[in-house]
N, C-alpha and C. Protein backbone atom coordinates (compact mmCIF):
# COMPACT_ATOMS: atom_id res chain seq x y z
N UNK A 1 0.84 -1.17 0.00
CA UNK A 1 0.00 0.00 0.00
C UNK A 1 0.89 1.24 0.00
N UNK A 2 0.29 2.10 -1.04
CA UNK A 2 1.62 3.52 -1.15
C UNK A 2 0.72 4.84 0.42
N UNK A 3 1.56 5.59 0.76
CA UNK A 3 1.55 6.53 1.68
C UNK A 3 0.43 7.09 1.33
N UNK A 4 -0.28 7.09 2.45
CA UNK A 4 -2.15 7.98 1.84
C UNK A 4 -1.94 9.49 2.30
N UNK A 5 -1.87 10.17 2.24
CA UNK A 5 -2.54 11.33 2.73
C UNK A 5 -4.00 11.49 3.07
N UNK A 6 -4.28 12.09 4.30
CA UNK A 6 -5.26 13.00 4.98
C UNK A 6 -6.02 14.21 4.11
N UNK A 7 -7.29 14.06 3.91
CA UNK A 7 -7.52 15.68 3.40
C UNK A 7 -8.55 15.68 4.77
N UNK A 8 -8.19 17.08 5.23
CA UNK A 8 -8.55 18.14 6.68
C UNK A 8 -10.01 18.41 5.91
N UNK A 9 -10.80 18.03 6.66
CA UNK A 9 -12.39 18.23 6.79
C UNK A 9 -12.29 20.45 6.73
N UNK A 10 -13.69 20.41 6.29
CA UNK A 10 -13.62 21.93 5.94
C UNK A 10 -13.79 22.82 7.12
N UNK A 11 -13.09 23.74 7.69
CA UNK A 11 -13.56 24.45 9.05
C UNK A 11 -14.77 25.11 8.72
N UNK A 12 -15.51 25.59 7.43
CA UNK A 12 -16.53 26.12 7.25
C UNK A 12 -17.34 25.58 6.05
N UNK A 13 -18.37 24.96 6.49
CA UNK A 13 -19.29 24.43 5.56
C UNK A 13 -20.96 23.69 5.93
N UNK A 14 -21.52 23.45 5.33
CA UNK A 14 -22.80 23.03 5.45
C UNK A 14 -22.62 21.47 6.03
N UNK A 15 -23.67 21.43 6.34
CA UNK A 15 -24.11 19.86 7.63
C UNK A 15 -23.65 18.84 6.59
N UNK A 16 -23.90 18.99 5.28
CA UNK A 16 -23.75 17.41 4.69
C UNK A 16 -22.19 17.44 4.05
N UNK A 17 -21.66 18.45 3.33
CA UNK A 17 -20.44 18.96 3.49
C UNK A 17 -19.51 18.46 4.44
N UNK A 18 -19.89 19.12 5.77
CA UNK A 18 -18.75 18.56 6.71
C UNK A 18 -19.21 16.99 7.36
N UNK A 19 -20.45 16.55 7.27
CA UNK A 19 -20.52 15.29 7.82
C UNK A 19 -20.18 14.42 6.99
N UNK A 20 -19.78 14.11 5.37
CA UNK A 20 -18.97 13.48 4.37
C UNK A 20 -17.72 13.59 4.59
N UNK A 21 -17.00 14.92 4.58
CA UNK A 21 -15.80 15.14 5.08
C UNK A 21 -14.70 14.70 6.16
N UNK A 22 -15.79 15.11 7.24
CA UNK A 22 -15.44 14.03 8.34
C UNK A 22 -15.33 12.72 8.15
N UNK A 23 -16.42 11.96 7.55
CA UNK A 23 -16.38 10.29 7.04
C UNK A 23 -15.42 9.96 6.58
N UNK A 24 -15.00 10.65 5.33
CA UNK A 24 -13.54 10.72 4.27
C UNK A 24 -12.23 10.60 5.39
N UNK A 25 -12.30 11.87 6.44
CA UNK A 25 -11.15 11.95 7.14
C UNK A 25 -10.69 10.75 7.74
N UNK A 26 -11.99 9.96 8.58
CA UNK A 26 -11.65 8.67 9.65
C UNK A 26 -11.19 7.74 8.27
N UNK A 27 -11.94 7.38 6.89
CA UNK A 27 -11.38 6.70 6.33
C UNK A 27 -10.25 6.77 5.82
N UNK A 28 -9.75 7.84 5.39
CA UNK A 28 -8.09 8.30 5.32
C UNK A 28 -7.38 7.91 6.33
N UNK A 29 -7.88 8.09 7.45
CA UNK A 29 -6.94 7.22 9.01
C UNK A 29 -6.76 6.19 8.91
N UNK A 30 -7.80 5.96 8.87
CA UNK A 30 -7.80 3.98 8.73
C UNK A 30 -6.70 3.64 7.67
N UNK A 31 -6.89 4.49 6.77
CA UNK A 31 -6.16 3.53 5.79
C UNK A 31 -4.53 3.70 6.03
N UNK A 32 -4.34 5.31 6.64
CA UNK A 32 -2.97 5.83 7.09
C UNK A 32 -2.37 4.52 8.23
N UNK A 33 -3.16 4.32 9.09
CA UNK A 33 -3.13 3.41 10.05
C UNK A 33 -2.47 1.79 9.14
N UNK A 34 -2.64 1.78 8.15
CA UNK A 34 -2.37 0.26 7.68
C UNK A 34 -1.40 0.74 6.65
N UNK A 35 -1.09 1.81 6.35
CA UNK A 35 0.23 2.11 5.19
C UNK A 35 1.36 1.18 5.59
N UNK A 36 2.30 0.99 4.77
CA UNK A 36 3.39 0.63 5.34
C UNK A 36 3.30 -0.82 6.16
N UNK A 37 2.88 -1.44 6.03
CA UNK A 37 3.01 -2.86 7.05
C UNK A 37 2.88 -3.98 6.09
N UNK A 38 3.26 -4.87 6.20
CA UNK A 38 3.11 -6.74 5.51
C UNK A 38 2.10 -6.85 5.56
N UNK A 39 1.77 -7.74 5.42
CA UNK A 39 0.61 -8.89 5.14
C UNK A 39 0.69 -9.22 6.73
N UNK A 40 1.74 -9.73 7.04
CA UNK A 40 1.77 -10.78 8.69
C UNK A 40 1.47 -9.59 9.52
N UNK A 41 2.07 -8.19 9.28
CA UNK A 41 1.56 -7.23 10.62
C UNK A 41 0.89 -6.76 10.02
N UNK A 42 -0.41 -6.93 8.79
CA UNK A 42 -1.75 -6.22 8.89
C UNK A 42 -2.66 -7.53 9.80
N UNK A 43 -2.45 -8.67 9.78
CA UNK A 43 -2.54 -9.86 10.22
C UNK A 43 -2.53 -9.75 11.47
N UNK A 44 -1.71 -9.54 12.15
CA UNK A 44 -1.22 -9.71 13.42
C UNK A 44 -2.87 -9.19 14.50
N UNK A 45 -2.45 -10.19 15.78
CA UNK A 45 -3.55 -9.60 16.73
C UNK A 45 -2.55 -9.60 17.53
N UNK A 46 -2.33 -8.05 17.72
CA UNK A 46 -1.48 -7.42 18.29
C UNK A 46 -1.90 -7.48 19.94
N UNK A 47 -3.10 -6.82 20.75
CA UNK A 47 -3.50 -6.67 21.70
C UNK A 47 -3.98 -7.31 22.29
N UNK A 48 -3.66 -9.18 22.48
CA UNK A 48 -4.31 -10.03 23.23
C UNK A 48 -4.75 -10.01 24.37
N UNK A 49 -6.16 -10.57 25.01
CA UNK A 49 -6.68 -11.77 24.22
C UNK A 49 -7.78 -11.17 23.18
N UNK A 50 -7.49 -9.88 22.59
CA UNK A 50 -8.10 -9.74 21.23
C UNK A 50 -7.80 -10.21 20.27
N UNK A 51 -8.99 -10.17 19.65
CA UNK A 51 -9.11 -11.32 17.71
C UNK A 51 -8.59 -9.77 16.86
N UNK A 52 -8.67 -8.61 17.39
CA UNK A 52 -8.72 -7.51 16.66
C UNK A 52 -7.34 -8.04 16.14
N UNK A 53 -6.89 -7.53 14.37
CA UNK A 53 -6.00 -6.88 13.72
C UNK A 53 -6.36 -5.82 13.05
N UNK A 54 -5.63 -5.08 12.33
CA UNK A 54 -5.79 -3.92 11.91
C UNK A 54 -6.35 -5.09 10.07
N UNK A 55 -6.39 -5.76 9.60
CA UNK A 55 -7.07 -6.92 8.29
C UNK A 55 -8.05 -6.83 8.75
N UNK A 56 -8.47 -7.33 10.14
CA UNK A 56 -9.70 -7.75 10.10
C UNK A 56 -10.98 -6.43 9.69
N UNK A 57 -10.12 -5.14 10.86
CA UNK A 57 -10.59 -3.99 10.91
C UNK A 57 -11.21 -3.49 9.43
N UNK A 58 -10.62 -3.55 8.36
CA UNK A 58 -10.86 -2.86 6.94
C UNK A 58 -11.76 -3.93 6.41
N UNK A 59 -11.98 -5.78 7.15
CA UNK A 59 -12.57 -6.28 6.20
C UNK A 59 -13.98 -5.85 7.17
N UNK A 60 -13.97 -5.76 8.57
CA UNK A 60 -15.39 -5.18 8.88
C UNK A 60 -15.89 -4.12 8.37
N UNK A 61 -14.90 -2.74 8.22
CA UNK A 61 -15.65 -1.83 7.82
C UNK A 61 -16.28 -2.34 6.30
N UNK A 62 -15.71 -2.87 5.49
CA UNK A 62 -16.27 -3.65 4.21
C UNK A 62 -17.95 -3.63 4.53
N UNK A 63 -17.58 -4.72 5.44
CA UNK A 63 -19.15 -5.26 5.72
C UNK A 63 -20.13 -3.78 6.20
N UNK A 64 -19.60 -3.07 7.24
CA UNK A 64 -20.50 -1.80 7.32
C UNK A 64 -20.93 -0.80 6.18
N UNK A 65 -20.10 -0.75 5.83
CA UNK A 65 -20.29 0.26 4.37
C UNK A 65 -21.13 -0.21 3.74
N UNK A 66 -21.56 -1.48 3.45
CA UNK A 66 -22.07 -2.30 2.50
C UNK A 66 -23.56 -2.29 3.70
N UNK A 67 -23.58 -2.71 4.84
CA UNK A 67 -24.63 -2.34 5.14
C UNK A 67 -25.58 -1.17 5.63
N UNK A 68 -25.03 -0.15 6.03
CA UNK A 68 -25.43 0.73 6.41
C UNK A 68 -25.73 1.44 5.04
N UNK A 69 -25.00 1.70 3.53
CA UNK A 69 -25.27 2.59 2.52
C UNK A 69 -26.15 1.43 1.56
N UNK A 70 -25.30 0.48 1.33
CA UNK A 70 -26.34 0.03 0.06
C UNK A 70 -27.71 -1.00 1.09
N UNK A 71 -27.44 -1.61 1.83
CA UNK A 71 -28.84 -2.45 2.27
C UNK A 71 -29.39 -1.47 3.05
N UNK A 72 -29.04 -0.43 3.89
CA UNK A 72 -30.26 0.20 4.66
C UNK A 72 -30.59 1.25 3.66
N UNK A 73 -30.36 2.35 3.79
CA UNK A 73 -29.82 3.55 2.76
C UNK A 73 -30.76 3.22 1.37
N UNK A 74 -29.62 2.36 0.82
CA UNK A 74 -30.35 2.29 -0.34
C UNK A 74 -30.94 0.63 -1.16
N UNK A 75 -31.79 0.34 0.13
CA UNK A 75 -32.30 -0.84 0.14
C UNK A 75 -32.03 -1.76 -1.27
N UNK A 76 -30.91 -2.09 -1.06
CA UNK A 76 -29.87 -3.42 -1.76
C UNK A 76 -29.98 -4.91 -1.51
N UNK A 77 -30.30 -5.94 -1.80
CA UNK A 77 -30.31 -6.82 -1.46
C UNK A 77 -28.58 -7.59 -1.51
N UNK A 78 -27.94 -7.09 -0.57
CA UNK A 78 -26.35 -7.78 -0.66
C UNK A 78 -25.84 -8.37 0.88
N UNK A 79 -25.71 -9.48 0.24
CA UNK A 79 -24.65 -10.50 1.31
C UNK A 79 -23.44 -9.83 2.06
N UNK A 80 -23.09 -10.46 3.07
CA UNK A 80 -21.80 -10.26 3.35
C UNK A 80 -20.59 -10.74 2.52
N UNK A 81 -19.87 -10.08 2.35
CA UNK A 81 -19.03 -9.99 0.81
C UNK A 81 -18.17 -11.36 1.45
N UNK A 82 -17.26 -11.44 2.69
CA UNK A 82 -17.05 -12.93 2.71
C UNK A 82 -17.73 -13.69 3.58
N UNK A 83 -18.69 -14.65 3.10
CA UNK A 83 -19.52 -15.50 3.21
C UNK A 83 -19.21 -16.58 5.20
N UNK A 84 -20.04 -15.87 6.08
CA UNK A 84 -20.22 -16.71 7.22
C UNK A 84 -19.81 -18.03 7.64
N UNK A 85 -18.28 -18.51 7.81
CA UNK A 85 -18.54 -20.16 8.33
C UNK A 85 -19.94 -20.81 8.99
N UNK A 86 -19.93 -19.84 9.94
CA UNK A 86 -21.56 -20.56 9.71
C UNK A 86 -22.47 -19.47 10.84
N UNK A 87 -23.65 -19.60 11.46
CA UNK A 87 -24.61 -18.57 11.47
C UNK A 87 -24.09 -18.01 12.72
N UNK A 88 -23.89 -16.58 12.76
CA UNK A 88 -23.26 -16.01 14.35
C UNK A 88 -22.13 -15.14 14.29
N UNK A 89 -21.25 -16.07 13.22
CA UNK A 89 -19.97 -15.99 13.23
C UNK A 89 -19.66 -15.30 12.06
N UNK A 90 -19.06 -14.23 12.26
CA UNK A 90 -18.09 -13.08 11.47
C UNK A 90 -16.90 -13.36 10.66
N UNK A 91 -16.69 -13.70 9.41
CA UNK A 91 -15.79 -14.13 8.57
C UNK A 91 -14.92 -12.87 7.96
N UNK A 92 -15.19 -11.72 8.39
CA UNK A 92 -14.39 -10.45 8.64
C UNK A 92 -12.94 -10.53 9.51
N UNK A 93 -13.50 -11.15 10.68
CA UNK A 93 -12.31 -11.15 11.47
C UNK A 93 -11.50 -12.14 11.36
N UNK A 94 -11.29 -13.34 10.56
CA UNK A 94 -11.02 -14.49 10.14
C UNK A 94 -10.12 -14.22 9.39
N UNK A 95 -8.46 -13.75 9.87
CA UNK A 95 -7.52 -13.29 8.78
C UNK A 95 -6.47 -13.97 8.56
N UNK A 96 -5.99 -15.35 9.48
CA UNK A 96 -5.26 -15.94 8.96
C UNK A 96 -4.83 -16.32 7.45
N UNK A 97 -5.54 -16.28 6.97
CA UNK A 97 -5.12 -16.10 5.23
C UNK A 97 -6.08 -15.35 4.37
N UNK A 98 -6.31 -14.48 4.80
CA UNK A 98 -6.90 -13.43 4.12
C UNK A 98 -6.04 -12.78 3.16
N UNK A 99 -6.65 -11.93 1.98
CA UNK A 99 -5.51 -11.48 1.37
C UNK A 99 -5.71 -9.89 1.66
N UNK A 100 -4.90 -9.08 2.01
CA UNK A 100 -5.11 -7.64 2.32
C UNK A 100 -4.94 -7.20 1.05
N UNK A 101 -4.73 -7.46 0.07
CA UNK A 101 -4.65 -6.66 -1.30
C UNK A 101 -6.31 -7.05 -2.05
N UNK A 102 -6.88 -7.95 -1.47
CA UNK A 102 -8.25 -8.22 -1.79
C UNK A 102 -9.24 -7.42 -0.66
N UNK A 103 -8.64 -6.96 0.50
CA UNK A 103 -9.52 -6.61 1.55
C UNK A 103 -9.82 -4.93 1.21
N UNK A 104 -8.55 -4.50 0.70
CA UNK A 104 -8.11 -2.89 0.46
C UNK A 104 -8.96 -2.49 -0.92
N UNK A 105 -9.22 -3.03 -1.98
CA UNK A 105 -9.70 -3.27 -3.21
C UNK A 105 -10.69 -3.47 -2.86
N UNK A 106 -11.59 -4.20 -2.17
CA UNK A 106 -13.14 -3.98 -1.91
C UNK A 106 -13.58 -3.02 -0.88
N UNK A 107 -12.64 -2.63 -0.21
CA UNK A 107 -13.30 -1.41 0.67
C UNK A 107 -13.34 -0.12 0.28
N UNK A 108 -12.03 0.02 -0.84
CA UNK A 108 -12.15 1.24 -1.35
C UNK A 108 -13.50 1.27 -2.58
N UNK A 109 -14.00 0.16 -3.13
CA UNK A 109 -14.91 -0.21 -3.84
C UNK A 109 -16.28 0.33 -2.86
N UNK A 110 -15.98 -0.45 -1.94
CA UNK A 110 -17.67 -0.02 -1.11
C UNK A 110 -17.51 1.25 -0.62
N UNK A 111 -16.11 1.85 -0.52
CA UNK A 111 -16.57 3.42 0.13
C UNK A 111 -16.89 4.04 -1.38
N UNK A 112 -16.16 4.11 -2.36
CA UNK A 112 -17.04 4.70 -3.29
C UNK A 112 -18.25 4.61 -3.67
N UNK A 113 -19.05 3.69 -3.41
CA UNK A 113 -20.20 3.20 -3.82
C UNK A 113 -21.37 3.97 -3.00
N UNK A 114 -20.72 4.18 -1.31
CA UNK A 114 -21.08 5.28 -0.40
C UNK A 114 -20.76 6.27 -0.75
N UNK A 115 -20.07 6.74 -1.43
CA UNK A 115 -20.29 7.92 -2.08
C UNK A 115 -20.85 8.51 -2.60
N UNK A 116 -21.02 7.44 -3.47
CA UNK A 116 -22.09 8.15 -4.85
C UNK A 116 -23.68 7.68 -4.37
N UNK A 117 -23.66 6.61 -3.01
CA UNK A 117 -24.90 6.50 -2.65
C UNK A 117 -25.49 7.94 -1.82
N UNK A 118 -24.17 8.26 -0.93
CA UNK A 118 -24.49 9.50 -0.70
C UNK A 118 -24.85 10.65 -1.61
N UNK A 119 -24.13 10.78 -2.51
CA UNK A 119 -24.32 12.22 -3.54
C UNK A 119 -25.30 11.70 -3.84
N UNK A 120 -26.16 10.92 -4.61
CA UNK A 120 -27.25 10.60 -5.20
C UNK A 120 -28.58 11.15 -4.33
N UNK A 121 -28.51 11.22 -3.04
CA UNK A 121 -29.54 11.22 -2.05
C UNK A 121 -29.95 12.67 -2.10
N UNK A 122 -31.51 13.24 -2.29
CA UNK A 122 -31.73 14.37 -2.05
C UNK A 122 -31.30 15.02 -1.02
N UNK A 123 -31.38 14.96 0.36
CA UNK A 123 -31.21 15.32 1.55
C UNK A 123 -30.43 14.58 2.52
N UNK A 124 -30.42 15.22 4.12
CA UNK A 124 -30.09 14.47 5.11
C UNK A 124 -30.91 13.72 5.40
N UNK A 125 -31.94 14.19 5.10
CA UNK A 125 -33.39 14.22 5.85
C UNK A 125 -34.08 12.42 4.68
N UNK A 126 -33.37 12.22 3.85
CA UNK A 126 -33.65 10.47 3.23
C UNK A 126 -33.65 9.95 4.15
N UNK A 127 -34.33 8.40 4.35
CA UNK A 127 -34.37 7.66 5.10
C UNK A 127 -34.40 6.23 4.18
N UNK A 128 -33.52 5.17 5.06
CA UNK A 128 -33.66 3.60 4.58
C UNK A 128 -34.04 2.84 5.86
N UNK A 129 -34.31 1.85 5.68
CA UNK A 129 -34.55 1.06 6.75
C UNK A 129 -33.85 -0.19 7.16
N UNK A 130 -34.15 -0.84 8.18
CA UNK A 130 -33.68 -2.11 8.85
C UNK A 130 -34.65 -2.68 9.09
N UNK A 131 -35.20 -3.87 8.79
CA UNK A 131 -36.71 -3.78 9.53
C UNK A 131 -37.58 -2.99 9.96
N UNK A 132 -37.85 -3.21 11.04
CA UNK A 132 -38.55 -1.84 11.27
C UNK A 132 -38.07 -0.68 11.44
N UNK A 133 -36.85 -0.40 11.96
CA UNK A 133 -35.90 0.61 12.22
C UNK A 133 -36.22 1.07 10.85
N UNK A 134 -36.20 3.01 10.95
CA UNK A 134 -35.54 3.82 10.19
C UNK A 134 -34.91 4.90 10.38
N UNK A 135 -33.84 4.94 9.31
CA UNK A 135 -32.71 5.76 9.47
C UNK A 135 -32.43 6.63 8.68
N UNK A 136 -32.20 8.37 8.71
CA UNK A 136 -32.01 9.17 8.08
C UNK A 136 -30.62 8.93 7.80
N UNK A 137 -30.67 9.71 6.77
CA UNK A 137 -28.67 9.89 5.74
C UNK A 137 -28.67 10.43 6.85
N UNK A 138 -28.55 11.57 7.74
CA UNK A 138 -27.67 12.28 8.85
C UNK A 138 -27.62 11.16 9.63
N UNK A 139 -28.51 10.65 9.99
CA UNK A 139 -28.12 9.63 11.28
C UNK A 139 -26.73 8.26 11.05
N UNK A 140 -26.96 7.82 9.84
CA UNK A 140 -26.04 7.24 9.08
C UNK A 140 -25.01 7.50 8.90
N UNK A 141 -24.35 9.17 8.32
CA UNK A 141 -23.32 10.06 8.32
C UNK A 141 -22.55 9.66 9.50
N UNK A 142 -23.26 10.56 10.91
CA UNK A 142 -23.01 10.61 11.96
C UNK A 142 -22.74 9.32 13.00
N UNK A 143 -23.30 8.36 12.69
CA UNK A 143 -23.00 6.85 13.06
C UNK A 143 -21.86 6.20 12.48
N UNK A 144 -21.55 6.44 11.04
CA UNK A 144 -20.22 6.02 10.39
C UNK A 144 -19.16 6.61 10.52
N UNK A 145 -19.40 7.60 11.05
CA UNK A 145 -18.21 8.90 11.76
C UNK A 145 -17.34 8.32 13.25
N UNK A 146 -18.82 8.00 13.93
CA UNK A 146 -18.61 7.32 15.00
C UNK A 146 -17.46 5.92 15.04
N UNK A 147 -18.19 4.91 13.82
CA UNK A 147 -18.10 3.66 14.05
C UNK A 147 -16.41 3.75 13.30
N UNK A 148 -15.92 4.91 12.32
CA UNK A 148 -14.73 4.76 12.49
C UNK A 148 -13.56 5.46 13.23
N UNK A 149 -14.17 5.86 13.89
CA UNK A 149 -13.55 6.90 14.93
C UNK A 149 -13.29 5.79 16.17
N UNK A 150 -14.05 5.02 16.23
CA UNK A 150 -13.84 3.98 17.92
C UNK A 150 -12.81 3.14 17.00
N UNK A 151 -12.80 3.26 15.54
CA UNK A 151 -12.23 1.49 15.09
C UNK A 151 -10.52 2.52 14.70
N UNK A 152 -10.90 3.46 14.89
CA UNK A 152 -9.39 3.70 14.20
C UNK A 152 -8.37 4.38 15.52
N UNK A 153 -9.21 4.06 16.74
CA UNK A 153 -8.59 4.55 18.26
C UNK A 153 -7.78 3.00 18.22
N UNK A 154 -8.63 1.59 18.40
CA UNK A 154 -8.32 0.61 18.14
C UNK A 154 -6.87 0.64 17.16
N UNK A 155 -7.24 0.33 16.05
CA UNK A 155 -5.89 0.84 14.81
C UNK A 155 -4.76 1.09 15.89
N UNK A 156 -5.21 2.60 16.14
CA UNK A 156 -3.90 3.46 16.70
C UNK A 156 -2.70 2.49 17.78
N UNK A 157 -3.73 1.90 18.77
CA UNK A 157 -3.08 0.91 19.37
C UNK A 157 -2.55 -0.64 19.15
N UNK A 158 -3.42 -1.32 17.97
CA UNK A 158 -2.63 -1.93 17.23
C UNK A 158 -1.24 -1.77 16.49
N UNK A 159 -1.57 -0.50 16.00
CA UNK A 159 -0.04 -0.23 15.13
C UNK A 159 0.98 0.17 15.87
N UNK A 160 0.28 0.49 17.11
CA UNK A 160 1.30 0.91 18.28
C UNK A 160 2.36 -0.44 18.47
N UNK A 161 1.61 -1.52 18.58
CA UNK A 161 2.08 -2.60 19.32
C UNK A 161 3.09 -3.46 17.91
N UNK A 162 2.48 -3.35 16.96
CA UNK A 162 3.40 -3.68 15.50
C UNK A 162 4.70 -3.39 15.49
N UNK A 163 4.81 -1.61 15.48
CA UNK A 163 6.11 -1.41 14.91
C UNK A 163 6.53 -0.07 15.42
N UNK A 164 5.72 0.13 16.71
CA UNK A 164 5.60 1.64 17.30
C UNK A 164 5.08 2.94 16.88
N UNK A 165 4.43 2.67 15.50
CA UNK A 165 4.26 3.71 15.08
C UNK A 165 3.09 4.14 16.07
N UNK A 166 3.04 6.03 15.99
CA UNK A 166 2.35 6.54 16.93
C UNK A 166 1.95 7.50 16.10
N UNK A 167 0.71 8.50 16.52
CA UNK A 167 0.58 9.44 16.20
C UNK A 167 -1.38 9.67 15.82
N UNK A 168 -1.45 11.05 15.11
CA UNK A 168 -2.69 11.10 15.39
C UNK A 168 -3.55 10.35 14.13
C-alpha cells in the first residue's frame, strides 16, 4: 500500500459537506493506520486476548459500508461480501489467510459506492430502513463517523504494538 494522505475536513461548511468530510477523514486514518506494514503485521492480533488486527478492521468496515449505505440507505439486497462459516460468526475477522490486497480493493470499492450512494440522495433528511428501524442519511453520516472513529482509536493501538508507530 503507497503513503495515503489526509484531506482536513472543511472548518466552514454546510451539515452534509462537513458530515462526508469528516467520514472521508476517519477513512483516510484507517487507511494511514495500515500504510506501510506486511501482510503478517496487517494480520497480526497485536492486543491479546483480542481477535482484533488492523485486516480484520478494513474487512469489517467492508461489511458496514455495504450495510449501512447500500442495504439500509439504499435498500440493496447484498450478502456479506465474505460468506459466514456458519450462522453467528463473522468471517471479517477471520484473517489468517486473508488477502489484504483483496480486503483494500473492496473497501475502497464499497466506500465509493457510499459515495455516490451519498451524492445521489436528495437530503439528510432520506431515510432507509432495517426492519422496522428507520434511518435518516444524517443519522447514518453521523453513526459512520462514529463507528470509524472507535475502530481507528483501536488501529492506533494496534499499530502501536506492531512497529511503534504513533501518532494522530
Amino acid at each position: 500500500m503507497q503513503d495515503h494522505e489526509r484531506t482536513q475536513p472543511p472548518w466552514i461548511a454546510d451539515e452534509r459537506a462537513s458530515l462526508t468530510a469528516f467520514l472521508q477523514y476517519q477513512r483516510d486514518t484507517l487507511e494511514m493506520k495500515c500504510t506501510g506494514l506486511t501482510t503478517e503485521q496487517l494480520r497480526k492480533k497485536a492486543v491479546p486476548p483480542s481477535e482484533l488486527s488492523l485486516l480484520g478492521l478494513v474487512r469489517h468496515l467492508v461489511e458496514v459500508e455495504r450495510g449501512w449505505f447500500r442495504k439500509i440507505l439504499n435498500d440493496e439486497n447484498v450478502q456479506p461480501y465474505w460468506p459466514r462459516p456458519e450462522p453467528g460468526l463473522f468471517s471479517e475477522w477471520d484473517v489468517d489467510s486473508a488477502d489484504p490486497d483483496e480486503a483494500f480493493r473492496v473497501w475502497h470499492e464499497e466506500c465509493a459506492r457510499s459515495r455516490a450512494i451519498v451524492d445521489a440522495a436528495g437530503s439528510l433528511n432520506d431515510t432507509g430502513h432495517y426492519g422496522d428501524e428507520v434511518y435518516s442519511l444524517r443519522y447514518i453520516l453521523t453513526h459512520m463517523i462514529e463507528e470509524y472513529a472507535r475502530h481507528n482509536g483501536q488501529a492506533d493501538l494496534l499499530r502501536e504494538c506492531i512497529d511503534g508507530t504513533t501518532g494522530e
